[in-house]
C-alpha atoms as a PDB file:
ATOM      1  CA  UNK A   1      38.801 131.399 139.616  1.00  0.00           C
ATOM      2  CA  UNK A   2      42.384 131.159 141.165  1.00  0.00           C
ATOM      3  CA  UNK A   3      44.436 134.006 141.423  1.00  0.00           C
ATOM      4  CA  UNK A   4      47.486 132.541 139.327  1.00  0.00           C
ATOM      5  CA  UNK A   5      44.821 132.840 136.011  1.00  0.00           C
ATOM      6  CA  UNK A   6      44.880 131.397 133.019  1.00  0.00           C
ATOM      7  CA  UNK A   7      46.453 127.967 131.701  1.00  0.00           C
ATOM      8  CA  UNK A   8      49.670 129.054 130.422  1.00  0.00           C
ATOM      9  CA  UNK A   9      50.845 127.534 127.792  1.00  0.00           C
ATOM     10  CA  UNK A  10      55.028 127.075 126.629  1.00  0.00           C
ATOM     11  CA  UNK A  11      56.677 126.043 124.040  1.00  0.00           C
ATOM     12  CA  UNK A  12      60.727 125.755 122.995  1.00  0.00           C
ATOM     13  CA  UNK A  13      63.525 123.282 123.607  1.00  0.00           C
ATOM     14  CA  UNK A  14      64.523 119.857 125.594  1.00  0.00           C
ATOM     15  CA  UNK A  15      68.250 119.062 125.345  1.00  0.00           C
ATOM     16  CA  UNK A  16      69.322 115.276 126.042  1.00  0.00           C
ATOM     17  CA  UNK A  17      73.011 114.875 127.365  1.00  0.00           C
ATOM     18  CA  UNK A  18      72.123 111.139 126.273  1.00  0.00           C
ATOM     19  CA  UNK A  19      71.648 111.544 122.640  1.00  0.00           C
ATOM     20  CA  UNK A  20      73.082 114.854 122.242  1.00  0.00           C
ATOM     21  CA  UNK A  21      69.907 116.316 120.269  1.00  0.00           C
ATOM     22  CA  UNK A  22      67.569 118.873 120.905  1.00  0.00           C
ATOM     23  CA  UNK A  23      63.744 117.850 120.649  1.00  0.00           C
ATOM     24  CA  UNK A  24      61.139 120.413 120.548  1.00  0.00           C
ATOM     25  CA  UNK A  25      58.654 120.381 123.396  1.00  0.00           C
ATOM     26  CA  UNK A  26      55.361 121.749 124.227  1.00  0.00           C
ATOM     27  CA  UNK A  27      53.598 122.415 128.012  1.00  0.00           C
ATOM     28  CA  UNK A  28      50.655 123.645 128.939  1.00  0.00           C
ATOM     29  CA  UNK A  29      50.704 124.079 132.830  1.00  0.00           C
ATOM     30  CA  UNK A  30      47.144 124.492 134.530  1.00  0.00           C
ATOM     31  CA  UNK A  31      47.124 126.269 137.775  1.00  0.00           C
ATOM     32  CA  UNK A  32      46.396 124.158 140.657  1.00  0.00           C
ATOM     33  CA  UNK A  33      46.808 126.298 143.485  1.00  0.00           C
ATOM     34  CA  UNK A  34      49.169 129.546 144.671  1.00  0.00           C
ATOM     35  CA  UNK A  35      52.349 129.806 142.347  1.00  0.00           C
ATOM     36  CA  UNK A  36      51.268 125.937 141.664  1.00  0.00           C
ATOM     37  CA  UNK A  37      50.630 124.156 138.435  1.00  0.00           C
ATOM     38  CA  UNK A  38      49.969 120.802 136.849  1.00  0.00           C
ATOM     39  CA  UNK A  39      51.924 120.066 133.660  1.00  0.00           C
ATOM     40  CA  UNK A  40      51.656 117.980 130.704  1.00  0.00           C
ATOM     41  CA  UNK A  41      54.325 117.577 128.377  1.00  0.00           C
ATOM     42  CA  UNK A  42      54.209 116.471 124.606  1.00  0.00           C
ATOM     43  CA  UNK A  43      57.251 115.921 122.482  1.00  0.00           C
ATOM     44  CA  UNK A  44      58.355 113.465 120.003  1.00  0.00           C
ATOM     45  CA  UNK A  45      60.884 110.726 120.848  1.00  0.00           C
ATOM     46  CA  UNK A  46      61.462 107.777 119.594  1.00  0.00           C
ATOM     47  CA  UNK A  47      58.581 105.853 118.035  1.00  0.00           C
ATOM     48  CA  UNK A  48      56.238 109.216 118.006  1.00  0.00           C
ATOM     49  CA  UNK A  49      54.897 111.332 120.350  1.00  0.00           C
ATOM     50  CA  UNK A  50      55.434 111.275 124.131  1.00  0.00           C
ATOM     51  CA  UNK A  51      52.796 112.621 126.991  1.00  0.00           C
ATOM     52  CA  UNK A  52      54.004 113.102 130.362  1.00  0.00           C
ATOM     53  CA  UNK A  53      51.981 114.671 133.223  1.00  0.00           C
ATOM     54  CA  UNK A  54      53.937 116.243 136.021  1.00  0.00           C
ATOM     55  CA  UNK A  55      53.195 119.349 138.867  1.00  0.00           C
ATOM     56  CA  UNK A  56      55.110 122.529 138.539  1.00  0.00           C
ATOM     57  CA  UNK A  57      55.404 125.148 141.268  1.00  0.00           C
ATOM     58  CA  UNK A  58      57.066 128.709 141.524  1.00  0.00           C
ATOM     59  CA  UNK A  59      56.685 131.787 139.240  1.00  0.00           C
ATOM     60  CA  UNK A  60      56.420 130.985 135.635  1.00  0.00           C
ATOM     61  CA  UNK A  61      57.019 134.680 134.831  1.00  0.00           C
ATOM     62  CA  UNK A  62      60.016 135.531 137.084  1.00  0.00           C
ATOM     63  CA  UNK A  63      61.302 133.316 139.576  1.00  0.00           C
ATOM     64  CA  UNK A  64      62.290 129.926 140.507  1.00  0.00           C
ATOM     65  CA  UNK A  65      60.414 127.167 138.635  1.00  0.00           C
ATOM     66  CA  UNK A  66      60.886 123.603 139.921  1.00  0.00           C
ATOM     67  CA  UNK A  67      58.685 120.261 139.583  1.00  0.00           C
ATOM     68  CA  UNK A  68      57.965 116.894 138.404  1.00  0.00           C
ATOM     69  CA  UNK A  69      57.043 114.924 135.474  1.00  0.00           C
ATOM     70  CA  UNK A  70      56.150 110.855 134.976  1.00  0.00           C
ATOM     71  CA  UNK A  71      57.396 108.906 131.788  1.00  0.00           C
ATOM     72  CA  UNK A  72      54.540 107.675 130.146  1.00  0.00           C
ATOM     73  CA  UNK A  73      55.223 103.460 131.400  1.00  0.00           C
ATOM     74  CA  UNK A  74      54.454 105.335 134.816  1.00  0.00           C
ATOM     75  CA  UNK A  75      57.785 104.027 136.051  1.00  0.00           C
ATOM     76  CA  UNK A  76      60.522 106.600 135.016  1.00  0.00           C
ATOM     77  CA  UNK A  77      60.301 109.956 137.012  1.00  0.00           C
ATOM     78  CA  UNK A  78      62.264 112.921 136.173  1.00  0.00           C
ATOM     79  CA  UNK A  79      62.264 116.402 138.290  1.00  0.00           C
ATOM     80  CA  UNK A  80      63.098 119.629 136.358  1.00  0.00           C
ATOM     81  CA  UNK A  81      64.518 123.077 138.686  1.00  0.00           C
ATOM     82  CA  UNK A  82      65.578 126.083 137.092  1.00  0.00           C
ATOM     83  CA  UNK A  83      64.686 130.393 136.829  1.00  0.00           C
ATOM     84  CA  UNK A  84      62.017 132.074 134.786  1.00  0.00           C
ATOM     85  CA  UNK A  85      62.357 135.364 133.163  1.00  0.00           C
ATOM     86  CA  UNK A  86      60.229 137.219 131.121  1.00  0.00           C
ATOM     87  CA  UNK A  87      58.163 134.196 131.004  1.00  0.00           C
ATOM     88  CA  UNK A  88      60.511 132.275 129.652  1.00  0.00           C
ATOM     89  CA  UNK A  89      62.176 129.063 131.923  1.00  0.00           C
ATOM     90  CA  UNK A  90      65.523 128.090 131.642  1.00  0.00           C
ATOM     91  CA  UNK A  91      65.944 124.862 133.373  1.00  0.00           C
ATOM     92  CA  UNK A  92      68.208 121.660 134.109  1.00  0.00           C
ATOM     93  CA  UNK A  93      66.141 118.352 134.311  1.00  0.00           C
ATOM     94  CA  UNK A  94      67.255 114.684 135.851  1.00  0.00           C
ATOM     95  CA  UNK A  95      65.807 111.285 136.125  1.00  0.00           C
ATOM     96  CA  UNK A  96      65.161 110.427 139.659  1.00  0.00           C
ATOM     97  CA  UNK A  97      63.854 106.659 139.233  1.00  0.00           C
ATOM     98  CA  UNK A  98      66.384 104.720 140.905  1.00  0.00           C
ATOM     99  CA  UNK A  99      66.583 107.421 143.644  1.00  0.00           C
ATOM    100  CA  UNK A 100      69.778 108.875 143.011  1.00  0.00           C
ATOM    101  CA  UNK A 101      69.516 112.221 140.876  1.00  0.00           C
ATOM    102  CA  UNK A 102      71.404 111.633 137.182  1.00  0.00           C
ATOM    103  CA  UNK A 103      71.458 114.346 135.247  1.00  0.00           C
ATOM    104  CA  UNK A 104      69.558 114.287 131.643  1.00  0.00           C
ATOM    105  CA  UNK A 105      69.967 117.583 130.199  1.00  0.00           C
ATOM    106  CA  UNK A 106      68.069 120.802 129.853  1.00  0.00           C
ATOM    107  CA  UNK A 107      64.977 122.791 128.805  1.00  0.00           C
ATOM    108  CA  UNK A 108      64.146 126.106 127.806  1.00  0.00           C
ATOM    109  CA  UNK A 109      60.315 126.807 127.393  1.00  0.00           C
ATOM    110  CA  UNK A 110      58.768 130.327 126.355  1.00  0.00           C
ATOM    111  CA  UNK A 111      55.274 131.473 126.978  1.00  0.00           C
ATOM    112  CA  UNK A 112      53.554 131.709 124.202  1.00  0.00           C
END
């Protein structure tokens, strides 16, 4: 096995600055590597439920936590940056599609 251990998995809060709502959000990050995870995250928006698939790296438990994640249509990419402590990440994400960082909001996920 790797040293990082187990899939962790997270759940709490994404905060849009679009629609000014909070949605709740689950991820379950598989570890990959050293301090390196992939991601998937579900959540309901919209129509239903949402899937995204992203990497993670950093400390999940307490540290800096920054990565990745793809919108479903494969074309909208969003990174995420932020601190973990006590397990729980505290974070800032933005969409990154047409290049130019615009901020989308936050998210705040605990381990369960």
């Amino acid at each position: 096995g790797t040293s990082s251990g187990l899939t962790a998995i997270g759940r709490g809060f994404m905060n849009s600055n679009k629609k000014d709502k909070t949605t709740p959000i689950k991820g379950v990050f598989t570890p990959s590597g050293d301090k390196k995870w992939t991601v998937v995250f579900t959540f309901n928006w919209g129509k239903g439920p949402q899937s995204w698939k992203g990497t993670a790296e950093g400390d999940l438990k307490d540290g800096e936590v920054k990565g990745e994640g793809l919108h479903p249509d494969g074309k909208r990419k969003f990174t995420f940056n932020g601190t973990a402590k006590n397990g729980q990440i505290d974070c800032t994400h933005s969409e990154t599609t047409s290049g130019k960082p615009q901020s989308t909001g936050s998210m705040t996920i605990k381990k369960e």
